[in-house]
Structures are given as C-alpha cells and as structure tokens.
Protein backbone atom coordinates (compact mmCIF):
# COMPACT_ATOMS: atom_id res chain seq x y z
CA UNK A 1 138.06 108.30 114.01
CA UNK A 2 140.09 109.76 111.13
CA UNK A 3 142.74 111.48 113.39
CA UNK A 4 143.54 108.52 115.29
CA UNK A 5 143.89 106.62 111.27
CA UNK A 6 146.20 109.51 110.27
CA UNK A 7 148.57 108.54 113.20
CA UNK A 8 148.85 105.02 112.40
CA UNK A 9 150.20 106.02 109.06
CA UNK A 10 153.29 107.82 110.67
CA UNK A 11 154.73 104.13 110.60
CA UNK A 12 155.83 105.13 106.88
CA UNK A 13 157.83 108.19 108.56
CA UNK A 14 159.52 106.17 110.82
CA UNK A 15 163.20 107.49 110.84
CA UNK A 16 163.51 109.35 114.18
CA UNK A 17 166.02 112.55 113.88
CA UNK A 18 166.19 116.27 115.00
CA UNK A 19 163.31 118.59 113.77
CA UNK A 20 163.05 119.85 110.09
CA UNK A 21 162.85 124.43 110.05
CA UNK A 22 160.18 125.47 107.66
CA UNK A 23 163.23 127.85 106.28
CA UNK A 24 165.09 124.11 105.52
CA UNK A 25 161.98 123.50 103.31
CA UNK A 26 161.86 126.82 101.66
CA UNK A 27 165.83 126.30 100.68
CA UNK A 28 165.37 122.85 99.53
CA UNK A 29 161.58 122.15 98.36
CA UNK A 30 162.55 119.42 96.44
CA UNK A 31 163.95 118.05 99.02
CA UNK A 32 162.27 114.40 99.46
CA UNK A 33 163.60 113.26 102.50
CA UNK A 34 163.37 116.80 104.20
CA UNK A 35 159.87 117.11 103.37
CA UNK A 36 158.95 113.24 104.66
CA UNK A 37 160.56 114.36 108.11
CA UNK A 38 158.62 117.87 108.35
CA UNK A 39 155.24 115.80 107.53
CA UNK A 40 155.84 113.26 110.32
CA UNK A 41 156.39 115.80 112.69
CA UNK A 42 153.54 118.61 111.78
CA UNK A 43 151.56 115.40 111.79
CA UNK A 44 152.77 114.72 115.52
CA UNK A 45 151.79 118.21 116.20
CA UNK A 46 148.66 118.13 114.92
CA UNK A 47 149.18 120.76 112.20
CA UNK A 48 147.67 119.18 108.98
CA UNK A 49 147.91 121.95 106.58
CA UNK A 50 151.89 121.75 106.57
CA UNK A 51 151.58 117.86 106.76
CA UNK A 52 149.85 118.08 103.94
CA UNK A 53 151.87 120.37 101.59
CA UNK A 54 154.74 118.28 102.68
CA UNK A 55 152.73 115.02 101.36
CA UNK A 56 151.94 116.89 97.97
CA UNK A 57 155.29 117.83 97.43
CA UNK A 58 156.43 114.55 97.49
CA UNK A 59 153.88 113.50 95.53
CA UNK A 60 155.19 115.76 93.51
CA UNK A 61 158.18 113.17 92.79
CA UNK A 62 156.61 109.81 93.92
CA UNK A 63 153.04 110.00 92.53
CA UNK A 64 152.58 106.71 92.50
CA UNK A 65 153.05 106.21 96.14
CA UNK A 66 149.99 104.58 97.27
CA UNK A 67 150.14 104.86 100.96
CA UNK A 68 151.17 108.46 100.81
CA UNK A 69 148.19 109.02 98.68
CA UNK A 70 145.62 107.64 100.95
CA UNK A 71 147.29 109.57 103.60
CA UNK A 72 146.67 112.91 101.50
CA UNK A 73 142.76 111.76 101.01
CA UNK A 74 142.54 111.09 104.81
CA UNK A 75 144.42 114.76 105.54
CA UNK A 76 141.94 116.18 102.87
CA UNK A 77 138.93 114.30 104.66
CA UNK A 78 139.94 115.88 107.58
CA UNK A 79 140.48 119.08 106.34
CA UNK A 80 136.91 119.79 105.07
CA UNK A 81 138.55 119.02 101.27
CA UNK A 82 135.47 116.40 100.61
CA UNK A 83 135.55 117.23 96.81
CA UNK A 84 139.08 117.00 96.22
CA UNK A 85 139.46 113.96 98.55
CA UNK A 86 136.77 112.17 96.65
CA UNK A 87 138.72 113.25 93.26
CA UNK A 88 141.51 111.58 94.52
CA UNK A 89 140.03 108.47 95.91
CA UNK A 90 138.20 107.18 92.90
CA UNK A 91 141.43 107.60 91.03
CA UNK A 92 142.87 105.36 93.78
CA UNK A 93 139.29 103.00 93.26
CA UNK A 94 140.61 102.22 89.45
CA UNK A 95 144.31 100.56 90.26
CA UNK A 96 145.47 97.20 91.44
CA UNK A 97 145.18 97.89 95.07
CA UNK A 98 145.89 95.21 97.84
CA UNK A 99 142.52 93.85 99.67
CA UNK A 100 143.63 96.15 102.79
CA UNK A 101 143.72 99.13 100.61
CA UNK A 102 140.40 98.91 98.69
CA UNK A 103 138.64 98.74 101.80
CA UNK A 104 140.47 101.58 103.34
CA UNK A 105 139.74 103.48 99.94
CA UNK A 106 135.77 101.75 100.48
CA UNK A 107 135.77 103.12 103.88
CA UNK A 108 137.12 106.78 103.29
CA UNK A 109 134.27 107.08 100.37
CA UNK A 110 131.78 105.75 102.67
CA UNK A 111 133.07 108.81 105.06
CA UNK A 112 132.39 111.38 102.58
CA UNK A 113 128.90 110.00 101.79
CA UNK A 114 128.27 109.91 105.28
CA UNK A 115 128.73 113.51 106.03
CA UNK A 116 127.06 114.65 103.11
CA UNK A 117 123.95 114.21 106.24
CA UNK A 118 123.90 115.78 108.71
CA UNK A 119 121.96 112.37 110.33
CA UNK A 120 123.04 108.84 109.85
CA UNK A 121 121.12 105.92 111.11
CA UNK A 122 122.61 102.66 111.76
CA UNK A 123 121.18 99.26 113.22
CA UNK A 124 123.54 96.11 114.83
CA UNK A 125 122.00 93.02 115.67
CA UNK A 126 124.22 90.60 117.61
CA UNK A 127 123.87 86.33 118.39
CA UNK A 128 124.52 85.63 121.09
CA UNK A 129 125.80 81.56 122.73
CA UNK A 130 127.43 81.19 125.65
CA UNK A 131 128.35 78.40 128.30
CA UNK A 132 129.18 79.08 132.08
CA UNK A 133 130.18 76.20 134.81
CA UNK A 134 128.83 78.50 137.07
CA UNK A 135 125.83 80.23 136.53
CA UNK A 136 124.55 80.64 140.41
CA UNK A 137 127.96 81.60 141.57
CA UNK A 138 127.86 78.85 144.14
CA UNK A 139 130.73 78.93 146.70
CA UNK A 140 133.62 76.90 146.18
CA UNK A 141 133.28 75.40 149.70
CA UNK A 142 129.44 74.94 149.27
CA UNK A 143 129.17 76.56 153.44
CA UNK A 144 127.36 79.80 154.77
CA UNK A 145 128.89 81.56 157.34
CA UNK A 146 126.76 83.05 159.79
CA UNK A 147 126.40 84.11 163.74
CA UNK A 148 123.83 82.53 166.07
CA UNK A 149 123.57 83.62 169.31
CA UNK A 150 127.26 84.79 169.26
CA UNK A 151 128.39 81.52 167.78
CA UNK A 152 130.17 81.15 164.64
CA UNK A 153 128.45 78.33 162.66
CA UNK A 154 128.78 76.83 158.89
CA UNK A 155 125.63 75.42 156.98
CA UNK A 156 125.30 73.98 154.06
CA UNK A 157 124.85 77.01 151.13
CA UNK A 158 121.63 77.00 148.90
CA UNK A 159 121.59 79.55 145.90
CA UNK A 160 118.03 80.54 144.27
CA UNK A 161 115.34 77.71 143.66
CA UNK A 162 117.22 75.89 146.82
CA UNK A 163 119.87 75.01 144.71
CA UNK A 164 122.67 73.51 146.77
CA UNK A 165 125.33 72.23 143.99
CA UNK A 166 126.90 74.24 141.19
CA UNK A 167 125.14 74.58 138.57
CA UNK A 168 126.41 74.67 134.92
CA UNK A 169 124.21 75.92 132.07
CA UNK A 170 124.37 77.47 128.22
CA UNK A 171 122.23 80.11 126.74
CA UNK A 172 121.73 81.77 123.68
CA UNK A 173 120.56 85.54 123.21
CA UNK A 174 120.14 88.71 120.74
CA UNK A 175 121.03 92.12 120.90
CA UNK A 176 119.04 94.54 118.90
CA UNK A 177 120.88 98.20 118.95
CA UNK A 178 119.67 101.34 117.14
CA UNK A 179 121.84 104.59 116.23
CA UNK A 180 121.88 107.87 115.78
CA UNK A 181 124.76 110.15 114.53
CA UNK A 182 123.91 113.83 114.39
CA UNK A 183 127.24 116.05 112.45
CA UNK A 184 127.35 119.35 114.39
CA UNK A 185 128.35 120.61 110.74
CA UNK A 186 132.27 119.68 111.87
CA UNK A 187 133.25 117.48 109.73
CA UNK A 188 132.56 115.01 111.91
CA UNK A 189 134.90 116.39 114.74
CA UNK A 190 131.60 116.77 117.18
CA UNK A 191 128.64 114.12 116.88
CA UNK A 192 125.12 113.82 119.07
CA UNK A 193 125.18 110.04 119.20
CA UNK A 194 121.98 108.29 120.79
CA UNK A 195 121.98 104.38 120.90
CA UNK A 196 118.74 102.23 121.51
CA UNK A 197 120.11 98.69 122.91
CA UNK A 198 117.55 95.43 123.58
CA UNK A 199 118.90 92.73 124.90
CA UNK A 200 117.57 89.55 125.54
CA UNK A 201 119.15 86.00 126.84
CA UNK A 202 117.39 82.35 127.68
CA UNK A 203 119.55 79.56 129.85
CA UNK A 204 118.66 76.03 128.50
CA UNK A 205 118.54 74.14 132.35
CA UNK A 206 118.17 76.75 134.27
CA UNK A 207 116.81 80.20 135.15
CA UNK A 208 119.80 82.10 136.14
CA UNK A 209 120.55 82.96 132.80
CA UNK A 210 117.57 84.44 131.40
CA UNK A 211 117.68 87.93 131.35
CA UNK A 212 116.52 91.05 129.29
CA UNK A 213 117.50 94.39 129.21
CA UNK A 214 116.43 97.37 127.39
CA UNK A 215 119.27 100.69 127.38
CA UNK A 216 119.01 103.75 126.01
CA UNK A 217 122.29 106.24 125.47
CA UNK A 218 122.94 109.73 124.64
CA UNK A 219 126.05 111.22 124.17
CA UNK A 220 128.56 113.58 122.33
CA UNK A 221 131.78 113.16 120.42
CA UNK A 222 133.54 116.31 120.81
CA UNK A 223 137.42 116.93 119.24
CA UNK A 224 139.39 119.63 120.14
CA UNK A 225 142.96 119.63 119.33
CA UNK A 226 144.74 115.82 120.82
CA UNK A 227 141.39 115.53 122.96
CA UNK A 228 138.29 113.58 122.46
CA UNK A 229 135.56 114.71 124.91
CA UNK A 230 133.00 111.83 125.38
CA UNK A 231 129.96 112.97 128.08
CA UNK A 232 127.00 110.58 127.76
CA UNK A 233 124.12 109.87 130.08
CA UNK A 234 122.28 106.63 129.81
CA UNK A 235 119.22 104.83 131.33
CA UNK A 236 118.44 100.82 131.75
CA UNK A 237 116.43 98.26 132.87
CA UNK A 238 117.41 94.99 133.63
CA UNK A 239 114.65 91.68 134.42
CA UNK A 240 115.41 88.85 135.53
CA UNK A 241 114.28 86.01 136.97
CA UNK A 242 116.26 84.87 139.64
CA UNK A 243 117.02 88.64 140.75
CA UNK A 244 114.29 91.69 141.03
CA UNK A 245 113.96 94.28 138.36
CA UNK A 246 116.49 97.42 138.61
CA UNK A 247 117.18 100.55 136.84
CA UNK A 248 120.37 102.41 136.70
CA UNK A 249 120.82 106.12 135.74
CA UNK A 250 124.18 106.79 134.70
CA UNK A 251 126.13 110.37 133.82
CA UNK A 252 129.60 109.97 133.10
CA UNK A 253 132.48 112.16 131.37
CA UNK A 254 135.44 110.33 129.51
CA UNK A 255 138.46 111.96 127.15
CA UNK A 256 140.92 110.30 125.45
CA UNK A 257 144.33 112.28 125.42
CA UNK A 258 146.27 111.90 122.04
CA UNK A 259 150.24 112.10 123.60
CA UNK A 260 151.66 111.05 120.34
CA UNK A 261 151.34 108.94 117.15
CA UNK A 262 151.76 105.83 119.64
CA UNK A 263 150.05 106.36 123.01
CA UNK A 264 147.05 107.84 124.71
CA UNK A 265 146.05 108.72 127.64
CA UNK A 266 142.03 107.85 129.22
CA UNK A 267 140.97 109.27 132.41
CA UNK A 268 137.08 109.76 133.17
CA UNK A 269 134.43 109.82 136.07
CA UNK A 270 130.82 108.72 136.45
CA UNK A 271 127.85 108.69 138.33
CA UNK A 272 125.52 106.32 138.97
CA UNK A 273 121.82 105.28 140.47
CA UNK A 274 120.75 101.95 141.42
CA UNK A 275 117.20 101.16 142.30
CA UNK A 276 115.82 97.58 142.88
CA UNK A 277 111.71 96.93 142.79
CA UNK A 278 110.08 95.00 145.71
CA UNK A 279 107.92 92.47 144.36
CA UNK A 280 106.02 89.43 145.67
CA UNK A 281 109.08 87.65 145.37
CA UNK A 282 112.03 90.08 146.11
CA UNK A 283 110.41 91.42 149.04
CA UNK A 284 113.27 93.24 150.36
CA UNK A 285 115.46 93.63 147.39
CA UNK A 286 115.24 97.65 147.78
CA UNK A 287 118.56 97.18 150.38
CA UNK A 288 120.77 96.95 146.61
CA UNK A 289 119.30 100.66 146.23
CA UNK A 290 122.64 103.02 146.13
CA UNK A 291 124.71 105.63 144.11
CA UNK A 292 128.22 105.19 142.92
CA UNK A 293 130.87 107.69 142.00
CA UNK A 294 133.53 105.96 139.65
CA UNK A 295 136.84 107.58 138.96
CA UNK A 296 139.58 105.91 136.19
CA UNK A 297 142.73 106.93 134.11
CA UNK A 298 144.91 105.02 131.62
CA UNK A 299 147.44 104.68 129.09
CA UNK A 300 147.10 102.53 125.40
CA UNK A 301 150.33 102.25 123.81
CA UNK A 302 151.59 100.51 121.14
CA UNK A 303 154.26 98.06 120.69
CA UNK A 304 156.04 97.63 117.03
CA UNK A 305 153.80 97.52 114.36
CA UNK A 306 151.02 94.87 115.59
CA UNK A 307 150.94 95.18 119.19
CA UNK A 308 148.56 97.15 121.30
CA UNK A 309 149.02 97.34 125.32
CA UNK A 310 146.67 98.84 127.58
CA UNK A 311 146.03 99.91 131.11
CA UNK A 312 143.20 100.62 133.29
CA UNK A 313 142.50 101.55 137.16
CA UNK A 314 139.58 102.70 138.37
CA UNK A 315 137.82 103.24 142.17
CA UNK A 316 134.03 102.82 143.05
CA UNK A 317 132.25 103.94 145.73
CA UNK A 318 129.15 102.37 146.66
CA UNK A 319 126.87 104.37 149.12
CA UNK A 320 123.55 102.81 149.76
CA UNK A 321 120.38 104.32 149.55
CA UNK A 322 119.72 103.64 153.43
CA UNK A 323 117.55 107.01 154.65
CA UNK A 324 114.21 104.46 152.98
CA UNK A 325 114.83 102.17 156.24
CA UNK A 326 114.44 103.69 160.19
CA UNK A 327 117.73 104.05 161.46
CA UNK A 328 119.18 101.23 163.59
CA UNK A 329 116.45 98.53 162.39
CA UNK A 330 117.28 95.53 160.55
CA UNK A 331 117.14 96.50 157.25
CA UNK A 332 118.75 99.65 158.04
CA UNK A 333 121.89 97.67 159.12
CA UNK A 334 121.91 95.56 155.91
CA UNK A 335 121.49 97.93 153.70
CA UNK A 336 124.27 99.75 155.47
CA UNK A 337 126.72 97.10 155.00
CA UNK A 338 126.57 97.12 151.30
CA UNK A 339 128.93 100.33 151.22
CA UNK A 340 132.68 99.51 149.82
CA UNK A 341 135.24 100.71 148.34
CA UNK A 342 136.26 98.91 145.00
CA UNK A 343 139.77 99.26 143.37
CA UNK A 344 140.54 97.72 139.84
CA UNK A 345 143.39 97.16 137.65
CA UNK A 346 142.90 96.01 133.74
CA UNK A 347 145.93 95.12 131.77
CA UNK A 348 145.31 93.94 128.08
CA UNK A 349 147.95 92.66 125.36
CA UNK A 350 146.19 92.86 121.67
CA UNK A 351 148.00 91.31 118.55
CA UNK A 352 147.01 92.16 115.58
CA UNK A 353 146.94 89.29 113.19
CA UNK A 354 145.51 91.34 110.05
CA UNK A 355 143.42 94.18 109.43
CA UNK A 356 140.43 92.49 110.45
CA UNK A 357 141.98 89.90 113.31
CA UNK A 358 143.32 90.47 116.33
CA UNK A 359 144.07 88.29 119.80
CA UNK A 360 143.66 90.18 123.08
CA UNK A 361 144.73 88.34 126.53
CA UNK A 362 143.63 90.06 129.58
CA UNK A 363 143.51 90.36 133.63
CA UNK A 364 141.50 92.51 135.60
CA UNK A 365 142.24 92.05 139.47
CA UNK A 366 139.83 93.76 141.93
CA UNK A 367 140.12 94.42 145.15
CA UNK A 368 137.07 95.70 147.73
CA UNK A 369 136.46 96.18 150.95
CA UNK A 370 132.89 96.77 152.86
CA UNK A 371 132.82 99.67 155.58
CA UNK A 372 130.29 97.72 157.89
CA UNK A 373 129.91 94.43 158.96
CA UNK A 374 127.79 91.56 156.86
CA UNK A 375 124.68 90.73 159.27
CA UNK A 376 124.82 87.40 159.13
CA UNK A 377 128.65 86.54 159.27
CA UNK A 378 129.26 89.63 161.60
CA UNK A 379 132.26 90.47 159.58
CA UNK A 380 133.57 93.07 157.59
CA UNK A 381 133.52 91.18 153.77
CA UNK A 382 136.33 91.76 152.09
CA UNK A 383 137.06 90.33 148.32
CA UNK A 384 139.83 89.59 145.98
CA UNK A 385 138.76 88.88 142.10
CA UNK A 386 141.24 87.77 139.48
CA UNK A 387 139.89 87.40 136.27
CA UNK A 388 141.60 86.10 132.94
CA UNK A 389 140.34 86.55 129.48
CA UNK A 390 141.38 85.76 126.10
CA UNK A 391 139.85 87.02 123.29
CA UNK A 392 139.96 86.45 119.08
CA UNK A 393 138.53 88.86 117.17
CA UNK A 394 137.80 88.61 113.49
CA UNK A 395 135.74 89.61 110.71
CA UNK A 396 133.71 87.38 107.68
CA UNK A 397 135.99 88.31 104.98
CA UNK A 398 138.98 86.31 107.27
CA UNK A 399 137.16 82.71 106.27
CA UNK A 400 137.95 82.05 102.81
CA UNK A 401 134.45 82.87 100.56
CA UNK A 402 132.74 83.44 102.98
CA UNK A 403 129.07 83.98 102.52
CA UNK A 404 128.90 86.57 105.19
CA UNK A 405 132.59 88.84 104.90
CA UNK A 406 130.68 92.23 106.34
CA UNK A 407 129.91 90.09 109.50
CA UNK A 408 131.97 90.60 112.67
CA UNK A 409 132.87 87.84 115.24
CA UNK A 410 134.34 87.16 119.12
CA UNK A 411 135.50 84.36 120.64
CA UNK A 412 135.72 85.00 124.74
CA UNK A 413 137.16 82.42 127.07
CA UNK A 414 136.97 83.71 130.54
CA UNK A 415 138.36 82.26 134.57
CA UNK A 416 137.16 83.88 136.96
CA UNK A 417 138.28 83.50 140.49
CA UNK A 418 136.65 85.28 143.46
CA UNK A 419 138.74 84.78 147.11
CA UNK A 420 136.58 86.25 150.04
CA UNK A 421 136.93 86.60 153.55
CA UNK A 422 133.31 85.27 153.73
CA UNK A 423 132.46 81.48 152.58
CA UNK A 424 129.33 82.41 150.95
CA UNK A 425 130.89 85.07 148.35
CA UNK A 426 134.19 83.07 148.23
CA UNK A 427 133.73 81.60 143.99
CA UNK A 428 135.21 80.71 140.64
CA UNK A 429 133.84 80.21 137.44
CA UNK A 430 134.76 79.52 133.78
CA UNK A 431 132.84 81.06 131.09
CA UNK A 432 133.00 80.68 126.81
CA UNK A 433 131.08 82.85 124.96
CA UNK A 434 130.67 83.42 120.97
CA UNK A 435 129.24 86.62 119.39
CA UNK A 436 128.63 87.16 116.00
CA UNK A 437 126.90 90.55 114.65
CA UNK A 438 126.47 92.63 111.87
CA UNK A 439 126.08 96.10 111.01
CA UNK A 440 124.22 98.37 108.46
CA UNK A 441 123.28 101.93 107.76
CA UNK A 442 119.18 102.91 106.88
C-alpha cells in the first residue's frame, strides 16, 4: 500500500536528532536541513500535509532531487492530489531515470489509472512443480503403536493403498485466481476485495498428491490512521483422493499496527469450520468434523536498509464436532480425542537482494498436545514439529532479456521434522517446490 511505500522513503531522512517547532520553520523557511527533519518526523506521525510542504520547500532549492520528487507524487497520491501527482510524474517519465525508478514512476501511474474505477479486475495464474520424499508421511520407524487386550504391541505401519515404505513422488499443478477490488471512493484507503482461487495438482507415481481445491474470499481493506483493518470470510473445498472431501468456513479479523517507519505490529483471530463427507470409501471420515478458534500477534521489523525480520505466534484450538456420535460409543471416543491445543512460533530473516529479489530463511516450531487419549495407542499424543524453509524470490526482469520480465518466481526448499510421542505420527520429510505466475488486470 502507498503508506507503507512512503515509510520506506524516510531512509533519505535518516539523521536522528531532537524534534523540529513549526515556529523553527516559520523563522527559517529556507531552511533546508530544518525542513528535511520536520518532513521525516510529520511523516512518522502520519501528518502528510506538513510532510509535504516541507518536501516542496525543498524542492524549492533542490528541484532536481529525484527521490524527493517521487516522494511528493506518492504524498500527492495519497492525498487525493491525482491531477497534480500525475503532472508531476510524467515530468519524472521524460528523464534518465534508473530501472528502479521508472518502474516506481510505472507503478504510481498505474495507481492513478486504477482509481480512476471504482472496480478493478485482475486474474493470476500460477505453475506449479514440486518434489516431496515423503508424500504419505510414513513414520520414521515404519511401527504402529496400539493396545490389545491391555498389551502394548508394535506392527508394522501401512499408509493408504497398503503402502508400507516411504514413498517419494513429484507433481505438477495450476492455480487459477480471480479478483475483485471495489474503491469505497477513499482513495484507495478502504477496498471490498473478493478472490476466486482454483487449484488443481497431479502426483506422477502416486495418488497422494493429487488434489483440487476450489476457494472463494471476501474481504475489506480498511485504513484508519497507523492501522490496517483486514476482516475477510472465506469458503473451500478440498478433493482428494487418498483423503475424503471437506469444506472449511472461515471468519477471521487481522490489523497490521504501523509503530514507526521501521516496524509493525500483527495481531488477529479466526474462526473456523471443518466438515469431512462420508463416502463409500471414507466411511467414517466425519470424526475430522470440528471448529477452531485461532488467536496470533507479531512484530516485522527491519534491519539496515535490506533486511526484513519477522515474528509470529499463534494458538489453535481444535474442538471436535462430537454431539453427531452417541456419547460413550466408539466413534464418540475418537472423535473426542482429536481435541488439542496447538502453539506456534514463526521466525523469518528476508534479504533483499534488489527491488525485485529477495532470500527469506525460516523456522516455524509447533508444539500440540491432545486432551484425550488416541484409541488405539491409549495415550495422550503429543507432537513436536520443526520446520525449516528457505526461500528465493525473484521477478522476470532479474534474468538478463528475459522474454517474460512481468513474470514472478519462488524457489522453496523445505525439512520438515515431526517428533511424536506416538510411532505412527512420529515423521520427517523434505520438500522442493518451484512456482512461477503471472499477473494482469481485465
């Protein structure tokens, strides 16, 4: 969004001293250095008006400042100033700019066009590969615990199909995703945003890898002052073929927290439905139905001038769907022992390589605990996930003449271990995927 642009530019206002008085200004208006300090801070504040009279006044003595100028086009954009911003930009359009600028100056223009609508449609499509050692997440000591007759016995684990052996597979897939942007006549401060997602994947040994999906997403952008308000509500439905069908219903309400020019602050909560359908095959795979309440907070904060660290924790609470089973019976029980408690840390290093390249490494650990006993180990499960990821990504116009630059790419290499208390859910995996989409408006 514009705002959080506007903040990145402070970087140019990057001498840190005590605040600049409005009466300083009106002594000394000339005053170059004064005026640079009272923009960064009214910036900081959030009030734009005096950030930008402070920006024109230096103008006033550097007008061939090129960054500063953007900055005034992006302060105008965001001001409601289309005409004067667009003025200024197509002067901008005519110089020598670098490659980082023209597309910033392509982008801003593309902003004003945009919200000359109050609708804008856009469509993604997305190609998918990937490759998983994996795909069955078969135990790593190939046994399943159970209880017979109050004995504690270990047999020897078979996954769908009767597979009994790891099994490693690649697929390919495509992601088809429809947009909607409706301007509350803000500027683009508050949006209706509705997003029509198809997804569809195909394993080339094996059938735990083909999958399709079909989600549909409404939401709202709203920005008031530092805050971004982001409620949504969203519906999908997931086939495959080695699990039953399911549909999940899913309200949730996130903000993002502007502290300053460097950090903010995430917190949210959602709410969610899942419901599994019996089938011929699945007979019983209605004992997955259950809600969950999700909670989370966290903190983005940059490092320096091309580093980006961020933080995550959130808490689920699973509570199955078990008043569909008479109390005390068999299913009742199992279904029963699918409530937990799940607790998750995410911590993620970015470097930016260029404007349209950056490295992310990442760990998510996970920790959660069931409330009732598994029926057939007779144990409370109990898990422990660490999961490493490390991520490039990268746009077309990074490969010299390139025949695709407005294309956008990822690179995902992913180790997933999974220690449980249980041998049958006790795992680890290594996955590579490559993604490469692309973008337009219609």
């Amino acid at each position: 969004m514009i705002k959080v642009v506007i903040y990145s530019f402070l970087i140019l206002f990057s001498l840190r001293t005590f605040a600049v008085e409005f009466f300083e200004i009106l002594n000394d208006p000339d005053n170059v250095i004064l005026n640079e300090k009272f923009a960064k801070e009214r910036l900081i504040s959030g009030d734009l008006p005096a950030a930008l009279s402070a920006i024109e006044r230096v103008l006033n003595f550097k007008p061939t400042n090129t960054p500063l100028r953007l900055l005034r086009s992006e302060l105008l954009i965001q001001l409601g100033n289309d005409a004067l911003a667009k003025t200024e930009l197509e002067a901008l359009n005519k110089l020598p700019l670098g490659k980082n600028q023209k597309k910033q100056v392509s982008k801003l223009l593309q902003t004003i066009k945009d919200r000359q609508s109050l609708t804008k449609n856009s469509m993604a499509i997305s190609y998918l590969a990937s490759h998983t050692n994996n795909a069955n997440a078969y135990p790593s000591s190939g046994q399943l615990e159970a209880v017979v007759n109050g004995n504690r016995i270990f047999n020897d684990y078979s996954s769908y199909d009767g597979e009994s052996k790891t099994v490693s597979d690649s697929s390919i897939g495509t992601i088809i995703t429809l947009s909607n942007e409706y301007d509350l006549e803000t500027q683009n401060k508050d949006l209706l945003v509705s997003r029509l997602s198809v997804n569809a994947s195909k394993g080339e040994n094996s059938r735990y890898l083909n999958n399709n999906s079909f989600t549909f997403q409404s939401g709202m952008n709203l920005l008031r002052g530092r805050n971004y308000f982001l409620p949504s509500i969203s519906y999908s439905l997931n086939k495959g073929e080695t699990k039953a069908d399911s549909t999940n219903l899913r309200l949730s309400s996130n903000a993002i927290y502007l502290i300053d020019q460097n950090t903010r602050f995430n917190y949210g909560a959602s709410f969610s439905t899942l419901r599994y359908k019996n089938d011929a095959t699945f007979t019983t795979a209605n004992l997955g139905d259950g809600d969950t309440v999700d909670i989370s907070i966290g903190v983005d904060r940059s490092l320096g001038d091309d580093l980006l660290f961020s933080s995550r924790f959130n808490q689920s609470t699973f509570k199955p769907d078990k008043s569909q089973f008479a109390e005390g019976g068999v299913n009742f029980l199992n279904s029963q022992a699918n409530e937990k408690v799940i607790n998750g840390l995410n911590l993620n290093l970015t470097k930016l390589i260029s404007s349209s390249a950056r490295i992310q490494l990442g760990h998510t650990l996970t920790l959660s605990k069931n409330k009732y006993p598994d029926q057939v180990a007779d144990k409370i499960r109990s898990d422990r996930n660490n999961s490493t990821s490390l991520t490039l990504f990268f746009s077309g116009d990074e490969i010299k003449d390139s025949p695709i630059p407005d294309w956008n790419f990822m690179v995902s290499f992913t180790n997933t271990d999974n220690q449980a208390n249980i041998t049958q859910f006790d795992y680890s995996k290594k996955d590579i995927s490559i993604v490469a989409s692309h973008a337009f408006d219609f």
